[in-house]
PDB file of N, CA and C in Angstrom:
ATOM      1  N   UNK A   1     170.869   2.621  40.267  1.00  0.00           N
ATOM      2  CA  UNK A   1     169.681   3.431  40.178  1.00  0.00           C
ATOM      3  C   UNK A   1     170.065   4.868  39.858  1.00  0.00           C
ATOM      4  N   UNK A   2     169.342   5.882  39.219  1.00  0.00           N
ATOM      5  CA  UNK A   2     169.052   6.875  38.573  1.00  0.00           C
ATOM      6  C   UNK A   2     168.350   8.112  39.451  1.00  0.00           C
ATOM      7  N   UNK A   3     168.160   9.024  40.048  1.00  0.00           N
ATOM      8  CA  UNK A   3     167.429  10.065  41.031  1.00  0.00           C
ATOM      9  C   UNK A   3     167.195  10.480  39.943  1.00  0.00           C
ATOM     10  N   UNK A   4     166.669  11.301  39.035  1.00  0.00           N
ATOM     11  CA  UNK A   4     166.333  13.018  38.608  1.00  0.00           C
ATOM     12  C   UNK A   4     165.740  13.698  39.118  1.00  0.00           C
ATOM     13  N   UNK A   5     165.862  15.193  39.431  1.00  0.00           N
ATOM     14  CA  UNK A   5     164.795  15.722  39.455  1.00  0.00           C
ATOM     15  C   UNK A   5     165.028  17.406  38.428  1.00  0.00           C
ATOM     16  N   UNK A   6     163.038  16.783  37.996  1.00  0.00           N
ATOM     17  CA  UNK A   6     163.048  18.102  36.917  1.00  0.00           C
ATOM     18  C   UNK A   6     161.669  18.873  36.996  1.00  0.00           C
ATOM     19  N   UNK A   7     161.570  19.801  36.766  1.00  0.00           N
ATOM     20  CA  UNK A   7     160.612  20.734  36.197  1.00  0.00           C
ATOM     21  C   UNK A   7     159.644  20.430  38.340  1.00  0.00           C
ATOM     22  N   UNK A   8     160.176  20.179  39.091  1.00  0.00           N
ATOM     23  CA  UNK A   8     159.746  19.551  40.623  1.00  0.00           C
ATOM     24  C   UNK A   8     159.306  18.353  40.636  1.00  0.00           C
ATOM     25  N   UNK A   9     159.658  17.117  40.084  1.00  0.00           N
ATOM     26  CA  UNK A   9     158.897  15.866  39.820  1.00  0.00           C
ATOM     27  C   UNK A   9     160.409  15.197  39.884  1.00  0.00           C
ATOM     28  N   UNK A  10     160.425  14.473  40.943  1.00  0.00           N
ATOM     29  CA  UNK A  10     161.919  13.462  41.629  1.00  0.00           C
ATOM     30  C   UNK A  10     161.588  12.005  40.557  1.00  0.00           C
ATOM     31  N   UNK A  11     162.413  11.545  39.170  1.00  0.00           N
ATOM     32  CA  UNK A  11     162.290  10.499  38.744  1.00  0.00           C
ATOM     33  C   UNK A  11     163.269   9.186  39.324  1.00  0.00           C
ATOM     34  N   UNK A  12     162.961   8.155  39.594  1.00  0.00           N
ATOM     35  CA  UNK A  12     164.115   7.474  40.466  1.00  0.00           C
ATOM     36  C   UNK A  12     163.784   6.128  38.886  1.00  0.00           C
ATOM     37  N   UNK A  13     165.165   5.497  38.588  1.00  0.00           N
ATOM     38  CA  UNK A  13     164.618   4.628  37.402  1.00  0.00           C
ATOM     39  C   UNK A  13     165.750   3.656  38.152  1.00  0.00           C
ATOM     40  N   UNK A  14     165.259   2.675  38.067  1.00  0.00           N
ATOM     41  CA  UNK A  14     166.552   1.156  38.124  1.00  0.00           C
ATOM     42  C   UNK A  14     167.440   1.154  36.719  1.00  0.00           C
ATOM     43  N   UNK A  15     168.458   0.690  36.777  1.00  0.00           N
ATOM     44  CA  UNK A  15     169.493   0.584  36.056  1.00  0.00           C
ATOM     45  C   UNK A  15     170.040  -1.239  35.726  1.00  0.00           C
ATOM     46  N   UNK A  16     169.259  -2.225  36.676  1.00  0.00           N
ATOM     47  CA  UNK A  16     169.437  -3.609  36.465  1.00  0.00           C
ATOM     48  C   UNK A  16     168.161  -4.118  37.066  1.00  0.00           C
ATOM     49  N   UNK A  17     168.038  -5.295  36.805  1.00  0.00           N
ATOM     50  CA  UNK A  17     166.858  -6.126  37.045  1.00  0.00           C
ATOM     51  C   UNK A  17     167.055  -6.868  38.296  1.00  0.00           C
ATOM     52  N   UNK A  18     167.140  -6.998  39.212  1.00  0.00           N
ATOM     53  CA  UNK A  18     167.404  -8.184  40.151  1.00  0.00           C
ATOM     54  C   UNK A  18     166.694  -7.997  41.369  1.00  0.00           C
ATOM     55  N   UNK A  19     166.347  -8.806  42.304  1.00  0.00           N
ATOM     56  CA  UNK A  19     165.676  -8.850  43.698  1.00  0.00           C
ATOM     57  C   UNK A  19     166.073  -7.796  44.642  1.00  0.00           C
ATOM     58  N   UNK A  20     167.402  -7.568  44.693  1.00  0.00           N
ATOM     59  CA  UNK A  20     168.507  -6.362  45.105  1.00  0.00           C
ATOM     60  C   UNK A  20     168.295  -5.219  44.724  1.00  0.00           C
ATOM     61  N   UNK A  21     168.297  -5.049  43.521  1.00  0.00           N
ATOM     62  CA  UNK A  21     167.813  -3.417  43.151  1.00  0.00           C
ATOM     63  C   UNK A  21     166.613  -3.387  43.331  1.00  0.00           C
ATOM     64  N   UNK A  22     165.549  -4.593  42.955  1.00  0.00           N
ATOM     65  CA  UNK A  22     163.896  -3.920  43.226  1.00  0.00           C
ATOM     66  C   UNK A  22     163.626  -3.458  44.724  1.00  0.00           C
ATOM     67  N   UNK A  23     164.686  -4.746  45.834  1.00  0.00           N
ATOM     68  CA  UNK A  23     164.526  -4.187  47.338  1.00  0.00           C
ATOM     69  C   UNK A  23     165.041  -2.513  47.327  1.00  0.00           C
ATOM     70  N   UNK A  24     166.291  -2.378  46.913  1.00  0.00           N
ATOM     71  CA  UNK A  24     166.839  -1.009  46.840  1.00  0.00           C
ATOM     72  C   UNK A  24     166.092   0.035  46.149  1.00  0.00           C
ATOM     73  N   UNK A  25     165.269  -0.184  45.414  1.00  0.00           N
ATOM     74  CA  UNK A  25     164.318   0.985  44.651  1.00  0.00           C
ATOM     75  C   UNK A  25     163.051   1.101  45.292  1.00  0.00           C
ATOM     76  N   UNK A  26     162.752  -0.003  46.107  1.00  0.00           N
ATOM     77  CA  UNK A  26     161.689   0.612  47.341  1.00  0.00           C
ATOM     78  C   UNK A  26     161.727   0.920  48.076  1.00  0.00           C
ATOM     79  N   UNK A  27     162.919   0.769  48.982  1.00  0.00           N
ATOM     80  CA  UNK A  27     163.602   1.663  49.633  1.00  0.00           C
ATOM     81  C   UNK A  27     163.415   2.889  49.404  1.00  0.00           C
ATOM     82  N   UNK A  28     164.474   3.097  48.420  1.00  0.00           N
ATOM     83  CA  UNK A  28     164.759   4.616  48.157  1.00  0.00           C
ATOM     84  C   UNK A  28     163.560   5.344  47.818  1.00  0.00           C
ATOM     85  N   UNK A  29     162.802   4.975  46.893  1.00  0.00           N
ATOM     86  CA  UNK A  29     161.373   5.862  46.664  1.00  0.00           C
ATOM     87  C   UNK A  29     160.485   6.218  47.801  1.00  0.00           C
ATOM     88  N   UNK A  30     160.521   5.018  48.970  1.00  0.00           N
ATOM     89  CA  UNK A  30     160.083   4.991  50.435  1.00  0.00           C
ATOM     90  C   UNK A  30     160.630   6.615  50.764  1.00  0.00           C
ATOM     91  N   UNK A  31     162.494   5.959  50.853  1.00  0.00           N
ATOM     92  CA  UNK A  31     162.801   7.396  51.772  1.00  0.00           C
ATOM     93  C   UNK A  31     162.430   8.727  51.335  1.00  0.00           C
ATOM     94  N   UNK A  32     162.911   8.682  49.972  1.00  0.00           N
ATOM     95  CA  UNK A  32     162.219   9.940  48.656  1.00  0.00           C
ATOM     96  C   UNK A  32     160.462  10.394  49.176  1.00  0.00           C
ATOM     97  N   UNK A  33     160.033   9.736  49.593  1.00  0.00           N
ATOM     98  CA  UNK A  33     158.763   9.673  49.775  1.00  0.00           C
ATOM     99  C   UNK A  33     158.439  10.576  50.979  1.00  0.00           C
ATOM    100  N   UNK A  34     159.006  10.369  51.515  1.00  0.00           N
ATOM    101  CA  UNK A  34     159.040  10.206  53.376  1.00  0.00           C
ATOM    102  C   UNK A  34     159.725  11.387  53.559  1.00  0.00           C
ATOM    103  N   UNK A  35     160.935  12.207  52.488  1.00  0.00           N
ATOM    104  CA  UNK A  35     161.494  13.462  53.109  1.00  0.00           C
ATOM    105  C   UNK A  35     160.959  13.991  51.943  1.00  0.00           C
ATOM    106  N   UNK A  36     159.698  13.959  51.320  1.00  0.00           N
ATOM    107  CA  UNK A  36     159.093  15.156  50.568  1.00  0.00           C
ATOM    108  C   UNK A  36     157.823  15.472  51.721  1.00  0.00           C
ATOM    109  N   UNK A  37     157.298  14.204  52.003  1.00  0.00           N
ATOM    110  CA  UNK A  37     156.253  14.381  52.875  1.00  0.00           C
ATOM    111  C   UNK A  37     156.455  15.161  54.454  1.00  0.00           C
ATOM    112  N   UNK A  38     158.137  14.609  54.938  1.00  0.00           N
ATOM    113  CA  UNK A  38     158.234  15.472  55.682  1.00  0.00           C
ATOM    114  C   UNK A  38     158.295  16.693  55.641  1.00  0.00           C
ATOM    115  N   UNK A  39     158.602  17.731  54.898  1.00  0.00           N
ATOM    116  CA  UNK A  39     158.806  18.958  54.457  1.00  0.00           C
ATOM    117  C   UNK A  39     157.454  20.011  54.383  1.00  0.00           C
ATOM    118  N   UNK A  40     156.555  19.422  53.742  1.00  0.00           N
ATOM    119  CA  UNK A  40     155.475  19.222  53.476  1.00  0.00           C
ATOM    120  C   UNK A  40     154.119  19.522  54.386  1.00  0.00           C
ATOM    121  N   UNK A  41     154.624  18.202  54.987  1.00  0.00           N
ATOM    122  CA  UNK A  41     153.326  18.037  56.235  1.00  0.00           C
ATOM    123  C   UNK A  41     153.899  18.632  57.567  1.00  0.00           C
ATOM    124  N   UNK A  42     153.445  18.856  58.603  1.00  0.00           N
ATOM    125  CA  UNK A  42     153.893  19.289  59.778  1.00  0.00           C
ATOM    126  C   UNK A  42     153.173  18.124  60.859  1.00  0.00           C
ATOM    127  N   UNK A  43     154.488  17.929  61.647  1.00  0.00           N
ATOM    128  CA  UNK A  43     153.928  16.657  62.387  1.00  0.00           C
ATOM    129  C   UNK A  43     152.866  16.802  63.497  1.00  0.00           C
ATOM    130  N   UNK A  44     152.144  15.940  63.455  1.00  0.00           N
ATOM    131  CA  UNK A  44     150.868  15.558  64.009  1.00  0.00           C
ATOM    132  C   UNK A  44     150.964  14.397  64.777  1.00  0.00           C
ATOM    133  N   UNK A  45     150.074  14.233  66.180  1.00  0.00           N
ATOM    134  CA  UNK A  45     150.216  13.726  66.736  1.00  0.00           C
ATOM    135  C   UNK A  45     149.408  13.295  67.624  1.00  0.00           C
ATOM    136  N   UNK A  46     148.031  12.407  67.384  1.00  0.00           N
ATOM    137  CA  UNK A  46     146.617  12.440  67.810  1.00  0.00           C
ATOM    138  C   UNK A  46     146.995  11.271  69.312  1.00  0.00           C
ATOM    139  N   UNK A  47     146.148  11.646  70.606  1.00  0.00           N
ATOM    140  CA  UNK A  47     146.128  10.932  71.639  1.00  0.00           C
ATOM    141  C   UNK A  47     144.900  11.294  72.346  1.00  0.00           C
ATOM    142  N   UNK A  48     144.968   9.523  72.725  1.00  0.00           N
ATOM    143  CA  UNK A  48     143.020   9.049  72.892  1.00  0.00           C
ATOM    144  C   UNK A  48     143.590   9.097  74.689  1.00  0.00           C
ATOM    145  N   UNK A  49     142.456   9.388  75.017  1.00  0.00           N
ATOM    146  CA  UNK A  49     142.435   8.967  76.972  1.00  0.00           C
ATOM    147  C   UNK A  49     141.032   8.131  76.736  1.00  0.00           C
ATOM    148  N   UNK A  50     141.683   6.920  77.448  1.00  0.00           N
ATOM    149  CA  UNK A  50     140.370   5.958  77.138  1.00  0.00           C
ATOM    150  C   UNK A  50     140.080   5.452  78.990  1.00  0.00           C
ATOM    151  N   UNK A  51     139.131   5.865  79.899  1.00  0.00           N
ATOM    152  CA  UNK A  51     139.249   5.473  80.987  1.00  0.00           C
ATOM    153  C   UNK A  51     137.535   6.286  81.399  1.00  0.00           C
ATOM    154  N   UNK A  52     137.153   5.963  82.546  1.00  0.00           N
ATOM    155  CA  UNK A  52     135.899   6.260  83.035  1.00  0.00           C
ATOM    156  C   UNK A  52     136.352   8.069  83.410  1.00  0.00           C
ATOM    157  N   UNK A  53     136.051   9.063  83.673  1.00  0.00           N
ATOM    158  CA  UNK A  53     136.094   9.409  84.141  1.00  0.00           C
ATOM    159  C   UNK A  53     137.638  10.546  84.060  1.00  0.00           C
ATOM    160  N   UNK A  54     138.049  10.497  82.987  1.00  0.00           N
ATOM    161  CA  UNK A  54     139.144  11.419  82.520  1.00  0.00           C
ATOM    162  C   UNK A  54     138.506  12.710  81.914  1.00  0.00           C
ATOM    163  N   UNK A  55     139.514  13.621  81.957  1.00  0.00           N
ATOM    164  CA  UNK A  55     138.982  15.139  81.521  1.00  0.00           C
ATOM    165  C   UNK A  55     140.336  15.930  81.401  1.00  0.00           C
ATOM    166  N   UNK A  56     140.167  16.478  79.675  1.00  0.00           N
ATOM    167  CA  UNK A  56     141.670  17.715  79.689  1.00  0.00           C
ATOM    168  C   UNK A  56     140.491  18.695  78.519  1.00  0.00           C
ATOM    169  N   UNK A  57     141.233  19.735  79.767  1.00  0.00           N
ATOM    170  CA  UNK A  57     140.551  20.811  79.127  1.00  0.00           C
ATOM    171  C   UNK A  57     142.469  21.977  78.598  1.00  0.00           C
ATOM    172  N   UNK A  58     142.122  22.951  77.914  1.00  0.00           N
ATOM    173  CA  UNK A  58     142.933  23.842  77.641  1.00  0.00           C
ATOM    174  C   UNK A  58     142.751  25.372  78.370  1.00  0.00           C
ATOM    175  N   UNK A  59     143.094  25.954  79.076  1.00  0.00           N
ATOM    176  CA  UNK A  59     142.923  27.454  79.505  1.00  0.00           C
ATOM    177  C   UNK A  59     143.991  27.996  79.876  1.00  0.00           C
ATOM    178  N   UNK A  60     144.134  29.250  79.045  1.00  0.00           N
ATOM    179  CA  UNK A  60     145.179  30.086  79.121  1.00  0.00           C
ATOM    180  C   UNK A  60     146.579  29.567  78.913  1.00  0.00           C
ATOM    181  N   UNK A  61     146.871  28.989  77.829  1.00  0.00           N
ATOM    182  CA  UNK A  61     148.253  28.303  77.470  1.00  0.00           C
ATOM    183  C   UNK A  61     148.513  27.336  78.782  1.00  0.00           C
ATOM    184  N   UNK A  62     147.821  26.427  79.360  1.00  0.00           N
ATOM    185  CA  UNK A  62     147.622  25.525  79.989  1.00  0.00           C
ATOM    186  C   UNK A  62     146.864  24.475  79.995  1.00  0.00           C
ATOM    187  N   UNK A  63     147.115  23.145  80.064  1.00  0.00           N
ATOM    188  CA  UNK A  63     146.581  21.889  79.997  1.00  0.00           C
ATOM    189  C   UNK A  63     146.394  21.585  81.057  1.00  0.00           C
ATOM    190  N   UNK A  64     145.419  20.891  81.464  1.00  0.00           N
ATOM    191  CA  UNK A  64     144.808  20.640  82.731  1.00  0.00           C
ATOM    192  C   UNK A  64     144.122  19.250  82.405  1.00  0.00           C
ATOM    193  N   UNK A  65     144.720  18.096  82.787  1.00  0.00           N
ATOM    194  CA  UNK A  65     144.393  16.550  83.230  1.00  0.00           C
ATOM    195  C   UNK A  65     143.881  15.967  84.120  1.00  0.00           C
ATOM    196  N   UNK A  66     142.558  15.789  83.887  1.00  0.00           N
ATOM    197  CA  UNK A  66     141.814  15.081  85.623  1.00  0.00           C
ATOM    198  C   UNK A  66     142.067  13.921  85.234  1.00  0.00           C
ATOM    199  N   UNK A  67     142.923  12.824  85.982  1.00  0.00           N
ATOM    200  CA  UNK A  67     143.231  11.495  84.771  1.00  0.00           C
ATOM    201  C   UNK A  67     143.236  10.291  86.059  1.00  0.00           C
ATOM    202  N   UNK A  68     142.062  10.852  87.204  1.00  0.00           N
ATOM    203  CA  UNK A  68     142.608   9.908  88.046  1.00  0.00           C
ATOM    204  C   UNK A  68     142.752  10.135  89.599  1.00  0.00           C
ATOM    205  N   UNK A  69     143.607  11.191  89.166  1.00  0.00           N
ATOM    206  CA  UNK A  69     144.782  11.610  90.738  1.00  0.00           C
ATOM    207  C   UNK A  69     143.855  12.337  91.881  1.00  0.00           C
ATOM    208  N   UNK A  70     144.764  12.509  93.026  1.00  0.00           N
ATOM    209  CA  UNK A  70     143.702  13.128  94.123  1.00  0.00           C
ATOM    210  C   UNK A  70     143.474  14.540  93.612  1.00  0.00           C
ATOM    211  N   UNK A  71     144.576  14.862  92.302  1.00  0.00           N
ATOM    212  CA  UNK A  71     144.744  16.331  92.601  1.00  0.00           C
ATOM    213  C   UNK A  71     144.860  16.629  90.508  1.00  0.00           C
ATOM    214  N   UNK A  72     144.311  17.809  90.092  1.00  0.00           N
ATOM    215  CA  UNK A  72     144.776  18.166  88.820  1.00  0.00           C
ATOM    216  C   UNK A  72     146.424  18.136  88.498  1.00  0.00           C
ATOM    217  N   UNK A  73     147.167  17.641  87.274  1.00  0.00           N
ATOM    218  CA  UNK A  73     147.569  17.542  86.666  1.00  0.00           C
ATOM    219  C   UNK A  73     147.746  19.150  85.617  1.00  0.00           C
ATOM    220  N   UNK A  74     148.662  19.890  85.612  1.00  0.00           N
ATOM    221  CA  UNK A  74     149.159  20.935  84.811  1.00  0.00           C
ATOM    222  C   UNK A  74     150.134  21.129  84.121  1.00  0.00           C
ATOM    223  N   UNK A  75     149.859  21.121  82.728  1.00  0.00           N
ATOM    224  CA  UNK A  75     150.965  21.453  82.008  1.00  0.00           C
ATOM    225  C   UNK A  75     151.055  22.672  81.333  1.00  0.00           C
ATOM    226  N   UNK A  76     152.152  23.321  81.366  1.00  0.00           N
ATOM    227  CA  UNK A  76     151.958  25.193  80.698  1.00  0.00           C
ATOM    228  C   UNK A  76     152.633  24.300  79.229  1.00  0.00           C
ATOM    229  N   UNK A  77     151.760  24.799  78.425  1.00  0.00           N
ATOM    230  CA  UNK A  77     151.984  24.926  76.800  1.00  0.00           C
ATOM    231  C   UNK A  77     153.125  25.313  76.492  1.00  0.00           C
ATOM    232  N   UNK A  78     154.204  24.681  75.526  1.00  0.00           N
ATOM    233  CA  UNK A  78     155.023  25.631  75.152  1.00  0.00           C
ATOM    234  C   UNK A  78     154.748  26.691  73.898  1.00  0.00           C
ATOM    235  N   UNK A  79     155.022  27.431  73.854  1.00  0.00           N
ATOM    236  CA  UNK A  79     154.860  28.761  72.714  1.00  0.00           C
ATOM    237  C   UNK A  79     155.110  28.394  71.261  1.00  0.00           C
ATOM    238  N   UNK A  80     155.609  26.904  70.682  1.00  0.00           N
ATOM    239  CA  UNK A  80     156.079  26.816  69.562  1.00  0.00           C
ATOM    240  C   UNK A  80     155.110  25.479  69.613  1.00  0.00           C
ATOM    241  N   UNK A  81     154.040  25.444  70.449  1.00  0.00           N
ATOM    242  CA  UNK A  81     153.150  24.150  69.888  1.00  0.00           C
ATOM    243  C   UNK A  81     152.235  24.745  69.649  1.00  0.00           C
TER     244      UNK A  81
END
């Protein structure tokens, strides 16, 4: 297989025909794929609370979880989230 990249457009071309290189060229365009997108996008990370009676609120660079317990749940935010 073949990488280029030109003018910002990554060309990836096979070089033989076989079951082996087509697995190997989806691969690679996968990973090609996957570290443009990482670069790119900034990771995300969505979470459901699914239960009667749950509650998170945010105040003052603090998370606060009623999820249950006799007592609140606190987490201080870190500064780079």
């Amino acid at each position: 297989m073949t990488v280029k990249l030109s003018e910002n457009i990554i060309t990836c071309e096979k070089t033989e025909e076989s079951i082996s290189a087509r697995e190997k060229f989806g691969l690679l365009r996968a990973l090609l794929n996957n570290m443009v997108k990482g670069v790119r996008i900034k990771f995300e990370k969505k979470l459901q609370m699914i239960g009667v009676g749950y509650k998170a609120q945010v105040q003052n660079k603090q998370l606060t979880l009623n999820v249950g317990y006799s007592h609140p749940i606190l987490f201080t935010i870190p500064e780079n989230l």
